[in-house]
N, C-alpha and C. Protein backbone atom coordinates (compact mmCIF):
# COMPACT_ATOMS: atom_id res chain seq x y z
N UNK A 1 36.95 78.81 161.15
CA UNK A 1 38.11 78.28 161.84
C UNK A 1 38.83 79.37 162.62
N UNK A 2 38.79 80.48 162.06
CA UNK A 2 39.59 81.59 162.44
C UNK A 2 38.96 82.23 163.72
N UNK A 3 37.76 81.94 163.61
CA UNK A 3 36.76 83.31 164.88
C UNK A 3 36.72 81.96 166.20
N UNK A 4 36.60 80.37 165.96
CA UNK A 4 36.91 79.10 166.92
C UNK A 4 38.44 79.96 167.56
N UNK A 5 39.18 79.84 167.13
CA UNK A 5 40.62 80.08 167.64
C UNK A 5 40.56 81.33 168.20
N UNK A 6 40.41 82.84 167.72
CA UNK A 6 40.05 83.89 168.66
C UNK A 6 39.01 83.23 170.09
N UNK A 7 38.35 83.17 169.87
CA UNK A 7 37.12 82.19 170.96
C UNK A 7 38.06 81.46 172.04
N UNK A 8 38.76 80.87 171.75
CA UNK A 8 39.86 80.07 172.80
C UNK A 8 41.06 80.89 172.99
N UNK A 9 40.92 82.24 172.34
CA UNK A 9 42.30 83.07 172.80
C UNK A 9 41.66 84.08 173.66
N UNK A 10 40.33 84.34 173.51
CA UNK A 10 39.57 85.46 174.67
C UNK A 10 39.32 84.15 176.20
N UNK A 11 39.12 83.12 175.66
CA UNK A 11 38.93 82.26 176.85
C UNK A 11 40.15 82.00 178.04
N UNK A 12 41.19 81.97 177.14
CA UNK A 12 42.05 82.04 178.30
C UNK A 12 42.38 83.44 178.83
N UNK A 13 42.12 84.32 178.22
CA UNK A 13 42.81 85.56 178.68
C UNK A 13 41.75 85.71 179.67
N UNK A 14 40.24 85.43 179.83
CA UNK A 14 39.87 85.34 180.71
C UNK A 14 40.11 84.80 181.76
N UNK A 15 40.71 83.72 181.67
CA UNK A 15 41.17 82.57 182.99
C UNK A 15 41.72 83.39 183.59
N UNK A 16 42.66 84.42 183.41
CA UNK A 16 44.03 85.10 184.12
C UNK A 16 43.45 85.71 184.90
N UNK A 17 43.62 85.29 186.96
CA UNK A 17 43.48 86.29 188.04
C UNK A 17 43.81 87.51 187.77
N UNK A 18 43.01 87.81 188.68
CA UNK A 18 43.52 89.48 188.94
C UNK A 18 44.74 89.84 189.91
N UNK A 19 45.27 90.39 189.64
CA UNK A 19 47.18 90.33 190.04
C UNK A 19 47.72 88.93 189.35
N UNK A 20 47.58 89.08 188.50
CA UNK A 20 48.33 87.92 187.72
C UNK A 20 48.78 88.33 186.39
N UNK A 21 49.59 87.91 185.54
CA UNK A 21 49.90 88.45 183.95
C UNK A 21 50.09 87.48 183.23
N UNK A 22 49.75 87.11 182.21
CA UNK A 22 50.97 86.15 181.03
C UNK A 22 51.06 86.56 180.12
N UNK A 23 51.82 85.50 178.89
CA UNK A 23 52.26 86.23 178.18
C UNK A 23 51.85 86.21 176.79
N UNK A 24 51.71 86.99 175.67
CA UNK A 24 51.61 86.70 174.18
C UNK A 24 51.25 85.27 173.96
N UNK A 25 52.95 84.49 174.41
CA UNK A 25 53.07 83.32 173.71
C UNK A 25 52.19 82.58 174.75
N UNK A 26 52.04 82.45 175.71
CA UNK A 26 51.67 81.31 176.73
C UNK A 26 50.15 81.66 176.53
N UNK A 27 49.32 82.66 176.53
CA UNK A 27 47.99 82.10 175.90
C UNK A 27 47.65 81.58 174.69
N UNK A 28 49.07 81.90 173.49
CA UNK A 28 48.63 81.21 172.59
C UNK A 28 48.76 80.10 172.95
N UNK A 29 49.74 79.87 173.31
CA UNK A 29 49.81 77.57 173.90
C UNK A 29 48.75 77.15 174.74
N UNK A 30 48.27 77.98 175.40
CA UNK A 30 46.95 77.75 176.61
C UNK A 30 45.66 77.55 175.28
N UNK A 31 45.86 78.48 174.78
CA UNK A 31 44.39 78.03 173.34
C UNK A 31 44.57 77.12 172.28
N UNK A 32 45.89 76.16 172.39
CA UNK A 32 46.28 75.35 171.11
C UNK A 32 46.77 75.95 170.12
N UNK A 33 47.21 77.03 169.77
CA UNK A 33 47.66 77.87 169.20
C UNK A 33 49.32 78.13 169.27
N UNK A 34 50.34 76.78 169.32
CA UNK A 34 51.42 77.20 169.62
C UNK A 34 52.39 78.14 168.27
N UNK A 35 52.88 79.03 169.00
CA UNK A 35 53.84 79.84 167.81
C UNK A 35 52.13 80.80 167.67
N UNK A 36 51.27 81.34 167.89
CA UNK A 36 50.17 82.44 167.80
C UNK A 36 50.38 83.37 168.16
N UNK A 37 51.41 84.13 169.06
CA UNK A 37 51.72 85.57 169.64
C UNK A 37 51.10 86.26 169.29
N UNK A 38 51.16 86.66 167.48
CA UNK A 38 50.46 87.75 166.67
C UNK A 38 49.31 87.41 166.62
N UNK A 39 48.56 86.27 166.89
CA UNK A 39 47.05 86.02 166.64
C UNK A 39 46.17 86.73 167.92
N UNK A 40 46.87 86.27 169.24
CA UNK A 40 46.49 86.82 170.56
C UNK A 40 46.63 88.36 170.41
N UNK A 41 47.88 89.44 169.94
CA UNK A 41 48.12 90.36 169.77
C UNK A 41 46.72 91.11 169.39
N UNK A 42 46.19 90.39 167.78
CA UNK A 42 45.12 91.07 167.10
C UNK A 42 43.94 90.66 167.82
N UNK A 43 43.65 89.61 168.46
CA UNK A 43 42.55 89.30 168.87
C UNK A 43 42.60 90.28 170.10
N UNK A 44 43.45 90.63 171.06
CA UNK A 44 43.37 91.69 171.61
C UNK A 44 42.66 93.41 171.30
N UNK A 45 43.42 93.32 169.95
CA UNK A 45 42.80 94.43 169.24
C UNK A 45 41.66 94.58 168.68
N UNK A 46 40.89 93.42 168.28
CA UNK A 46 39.92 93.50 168.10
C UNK A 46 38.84 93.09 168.86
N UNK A 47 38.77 92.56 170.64
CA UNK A 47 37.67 92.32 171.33
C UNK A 47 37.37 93.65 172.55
N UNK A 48 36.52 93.58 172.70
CA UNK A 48 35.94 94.84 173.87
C UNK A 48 35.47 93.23 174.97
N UNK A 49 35.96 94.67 176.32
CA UNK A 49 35.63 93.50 177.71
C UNK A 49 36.95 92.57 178.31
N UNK A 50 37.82 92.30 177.21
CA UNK A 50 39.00 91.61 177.85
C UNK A 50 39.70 92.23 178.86
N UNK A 51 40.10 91.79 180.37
CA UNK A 51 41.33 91.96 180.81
C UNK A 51 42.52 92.27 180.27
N UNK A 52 42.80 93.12 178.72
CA UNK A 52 43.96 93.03 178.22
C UNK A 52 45.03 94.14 178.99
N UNK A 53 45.04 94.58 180.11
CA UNK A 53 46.51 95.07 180.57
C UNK A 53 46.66 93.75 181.70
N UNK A 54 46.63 92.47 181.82
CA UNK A 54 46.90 91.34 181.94
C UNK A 54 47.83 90.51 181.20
N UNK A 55 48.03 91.29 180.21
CA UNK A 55 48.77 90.74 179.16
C UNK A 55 49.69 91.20 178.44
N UNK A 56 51.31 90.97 178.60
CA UNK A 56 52.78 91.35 178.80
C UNK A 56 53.12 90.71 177.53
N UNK A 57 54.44 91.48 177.31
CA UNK A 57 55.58 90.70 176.26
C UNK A 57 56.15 89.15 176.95
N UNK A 58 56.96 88.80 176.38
CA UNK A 58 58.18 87.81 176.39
C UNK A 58 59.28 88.73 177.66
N UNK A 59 59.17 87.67 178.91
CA UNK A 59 60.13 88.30 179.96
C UNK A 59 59.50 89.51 180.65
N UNK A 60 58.02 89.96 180.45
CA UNK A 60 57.62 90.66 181.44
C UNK A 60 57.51 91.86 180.86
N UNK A 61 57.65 91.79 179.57
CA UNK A 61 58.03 93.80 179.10
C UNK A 61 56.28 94.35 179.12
N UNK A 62 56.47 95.18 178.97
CA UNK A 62 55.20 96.00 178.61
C UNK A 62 55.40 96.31 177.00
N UNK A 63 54.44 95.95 176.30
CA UNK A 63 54.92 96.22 174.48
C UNK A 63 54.14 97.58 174.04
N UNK A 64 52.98 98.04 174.97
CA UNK A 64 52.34 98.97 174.26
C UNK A 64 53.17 100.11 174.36
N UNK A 65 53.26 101.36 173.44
CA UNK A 65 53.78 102.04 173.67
C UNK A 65 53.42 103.50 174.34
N UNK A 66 53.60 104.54 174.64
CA UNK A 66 53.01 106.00 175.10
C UNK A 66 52.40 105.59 175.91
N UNK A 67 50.87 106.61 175.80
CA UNK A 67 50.44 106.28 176.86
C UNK A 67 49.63 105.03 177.86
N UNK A 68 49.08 104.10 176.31
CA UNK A 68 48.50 102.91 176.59
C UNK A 68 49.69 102.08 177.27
N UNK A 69 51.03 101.81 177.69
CA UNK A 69 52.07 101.55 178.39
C UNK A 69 51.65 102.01 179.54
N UNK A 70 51.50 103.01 179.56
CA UNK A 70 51.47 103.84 181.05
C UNK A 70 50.41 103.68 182.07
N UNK A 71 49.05 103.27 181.12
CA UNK A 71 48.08 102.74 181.78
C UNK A 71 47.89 101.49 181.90
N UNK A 72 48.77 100.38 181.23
CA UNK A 72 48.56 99.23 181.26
C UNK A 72 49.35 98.61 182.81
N UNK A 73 50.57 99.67 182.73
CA UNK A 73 51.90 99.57 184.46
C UNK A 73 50.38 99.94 185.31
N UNK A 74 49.57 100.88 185.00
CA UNK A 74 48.94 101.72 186.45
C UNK A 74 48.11 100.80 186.74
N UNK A 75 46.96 100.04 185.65
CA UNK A 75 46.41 99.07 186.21
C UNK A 75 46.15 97.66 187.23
N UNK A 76 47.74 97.48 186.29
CA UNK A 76 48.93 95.84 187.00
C UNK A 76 48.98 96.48 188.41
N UNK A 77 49.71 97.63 188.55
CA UNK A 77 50.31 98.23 189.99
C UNK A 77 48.38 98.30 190.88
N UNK A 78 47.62 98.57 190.51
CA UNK A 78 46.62 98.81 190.84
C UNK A 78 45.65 97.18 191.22
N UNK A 79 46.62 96.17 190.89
CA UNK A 79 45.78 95.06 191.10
C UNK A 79 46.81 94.19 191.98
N UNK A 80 48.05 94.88 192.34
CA UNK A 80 48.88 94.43 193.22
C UNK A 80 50.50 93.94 192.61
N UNK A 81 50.16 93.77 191.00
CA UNK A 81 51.44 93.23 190.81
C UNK A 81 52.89 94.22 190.78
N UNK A 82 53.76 93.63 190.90
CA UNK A 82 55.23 94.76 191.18
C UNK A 82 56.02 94.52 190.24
N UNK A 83 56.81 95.23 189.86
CA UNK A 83 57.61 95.54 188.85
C UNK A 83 59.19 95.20 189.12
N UNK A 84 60.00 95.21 188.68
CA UNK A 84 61.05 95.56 188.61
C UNK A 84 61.78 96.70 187.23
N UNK A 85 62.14 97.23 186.85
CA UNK A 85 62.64 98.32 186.44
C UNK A 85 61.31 98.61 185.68
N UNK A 86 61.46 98.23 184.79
CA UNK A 86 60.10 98.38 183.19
C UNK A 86 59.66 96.70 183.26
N UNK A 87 60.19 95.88 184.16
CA UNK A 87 58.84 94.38 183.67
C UNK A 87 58.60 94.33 184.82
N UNK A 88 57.37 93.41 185.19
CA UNK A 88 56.79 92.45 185.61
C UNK A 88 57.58 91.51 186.12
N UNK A 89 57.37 91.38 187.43
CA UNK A 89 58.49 89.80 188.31
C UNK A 89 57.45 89.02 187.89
N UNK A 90 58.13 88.26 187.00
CA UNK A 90 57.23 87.16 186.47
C UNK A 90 57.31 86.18 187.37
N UNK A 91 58.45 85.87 187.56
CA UNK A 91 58.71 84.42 189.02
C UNK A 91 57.76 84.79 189.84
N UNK A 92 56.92 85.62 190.51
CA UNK A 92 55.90 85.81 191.33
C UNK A 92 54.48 85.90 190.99
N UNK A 93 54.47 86.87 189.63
CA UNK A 93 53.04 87.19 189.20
C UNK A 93 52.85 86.69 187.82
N UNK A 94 53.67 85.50 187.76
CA UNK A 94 52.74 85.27 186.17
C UNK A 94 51.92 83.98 186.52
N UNK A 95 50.71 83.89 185.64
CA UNK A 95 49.87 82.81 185.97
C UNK A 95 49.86 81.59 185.16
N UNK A 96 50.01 80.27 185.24
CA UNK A 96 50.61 79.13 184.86
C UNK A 96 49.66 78.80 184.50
N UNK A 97 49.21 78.75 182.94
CA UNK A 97 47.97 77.91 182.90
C UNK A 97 47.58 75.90 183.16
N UNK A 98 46.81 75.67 183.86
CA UNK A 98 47.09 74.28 183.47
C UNK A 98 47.07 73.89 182.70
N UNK A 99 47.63 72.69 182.78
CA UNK A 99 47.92 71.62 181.01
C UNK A 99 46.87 70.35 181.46
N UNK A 100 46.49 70.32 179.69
CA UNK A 100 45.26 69.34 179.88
C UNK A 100 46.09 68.24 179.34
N UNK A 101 46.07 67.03 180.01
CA UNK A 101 46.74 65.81 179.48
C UNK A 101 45.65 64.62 179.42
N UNK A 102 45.58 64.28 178.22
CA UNK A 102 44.68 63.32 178.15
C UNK A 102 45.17 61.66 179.21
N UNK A 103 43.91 61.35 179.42
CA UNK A 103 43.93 59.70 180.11
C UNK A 103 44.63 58.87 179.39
N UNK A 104 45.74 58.02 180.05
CA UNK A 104 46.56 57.19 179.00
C UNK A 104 46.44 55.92 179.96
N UNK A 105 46.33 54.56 179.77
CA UNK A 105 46.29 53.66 180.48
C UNK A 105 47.63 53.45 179.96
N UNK A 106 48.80 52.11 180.91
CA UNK A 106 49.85 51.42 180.93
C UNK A 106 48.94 50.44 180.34
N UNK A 107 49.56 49.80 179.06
CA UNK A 107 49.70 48.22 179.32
C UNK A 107 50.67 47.27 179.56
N UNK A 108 50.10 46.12 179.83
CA UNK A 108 51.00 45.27 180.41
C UNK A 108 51.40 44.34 179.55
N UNK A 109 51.34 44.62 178.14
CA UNK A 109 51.50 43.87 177.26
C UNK A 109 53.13 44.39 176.80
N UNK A 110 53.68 43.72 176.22
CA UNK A 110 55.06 44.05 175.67
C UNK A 110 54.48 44.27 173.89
N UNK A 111 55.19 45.17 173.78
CA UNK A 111 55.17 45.41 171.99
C UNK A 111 55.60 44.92 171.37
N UNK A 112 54.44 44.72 169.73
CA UNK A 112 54.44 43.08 169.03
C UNK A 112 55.80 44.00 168.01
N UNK A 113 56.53 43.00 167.55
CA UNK A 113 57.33 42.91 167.04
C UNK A 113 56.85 43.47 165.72
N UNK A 114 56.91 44.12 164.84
CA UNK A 114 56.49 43.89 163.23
C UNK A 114 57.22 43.83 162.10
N UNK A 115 58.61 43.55 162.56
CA UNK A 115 59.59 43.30 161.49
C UNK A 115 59.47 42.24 160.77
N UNK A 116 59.61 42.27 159.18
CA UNK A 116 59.58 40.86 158.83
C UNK A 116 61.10 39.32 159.23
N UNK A 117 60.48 38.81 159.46
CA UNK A 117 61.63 38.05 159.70
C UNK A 117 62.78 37.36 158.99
N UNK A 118 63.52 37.70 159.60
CA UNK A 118 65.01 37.56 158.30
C UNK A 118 64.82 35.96 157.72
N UNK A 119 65.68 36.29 156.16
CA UNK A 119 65.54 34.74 155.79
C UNK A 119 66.80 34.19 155.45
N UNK A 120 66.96 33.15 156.16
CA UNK A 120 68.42 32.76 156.23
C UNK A 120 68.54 31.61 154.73
């Protein structure tokens, strides 16, 4: 169950263009994983090959610290995205994953009642 859910947390981090960022939380919701931050975090840590300087705090921060920070800004800056002080203009460069909404037909039926009926 556990290595399915990493599997859909490397999948979206793949989706993410290049000059693009998101965030912790929004690939966990992109993999079904809502409230996962820390799951994406470790699955970061533990895959080789990911795009992970693609991938920001909450509001654009950069979380790594020293020098992996420093190369994660040089990369972003290196794929076009811009900064403002220490984040990421997210209103410009973050990438929106789509939402999958299942097919719902209208009916044209009115809804059956299922109360029992009062007894006078």
């Amino acid at each position: 169950m556990a290595e399915n859910r990493r599997t859909k947390i490397r999948a979206a981090i793949m989706n993410i263009p290049r000059g693009y960022v998101s965030t912790y939380g929004a690939i966990a919701r992109a993999a079904g994983i809502p409230g996962g931050a820390r799951l994406v975090v470790r699955t970061l840590g533990q895959s080789h090959g990911l795009p992970w300087h693609r991938v920001v705090a909450a509001g654009g921060r950069i979380a790594i610290p020293g020098e992996g920070g420093l190369d994660q800004r040089f990369r972003l800056e290196m794929e076009g995205v811009k900064f403002s002080g220490k984040k990421v203009r997210m209103a410009e460069f973050e990438y929106k994953f789509s939402k999958k909404r299942a097919a719902k037909t209208k009916s044209s039926k009115k809804p059956v009642d299922r109360r029992r009926p009062r007894l006078r």
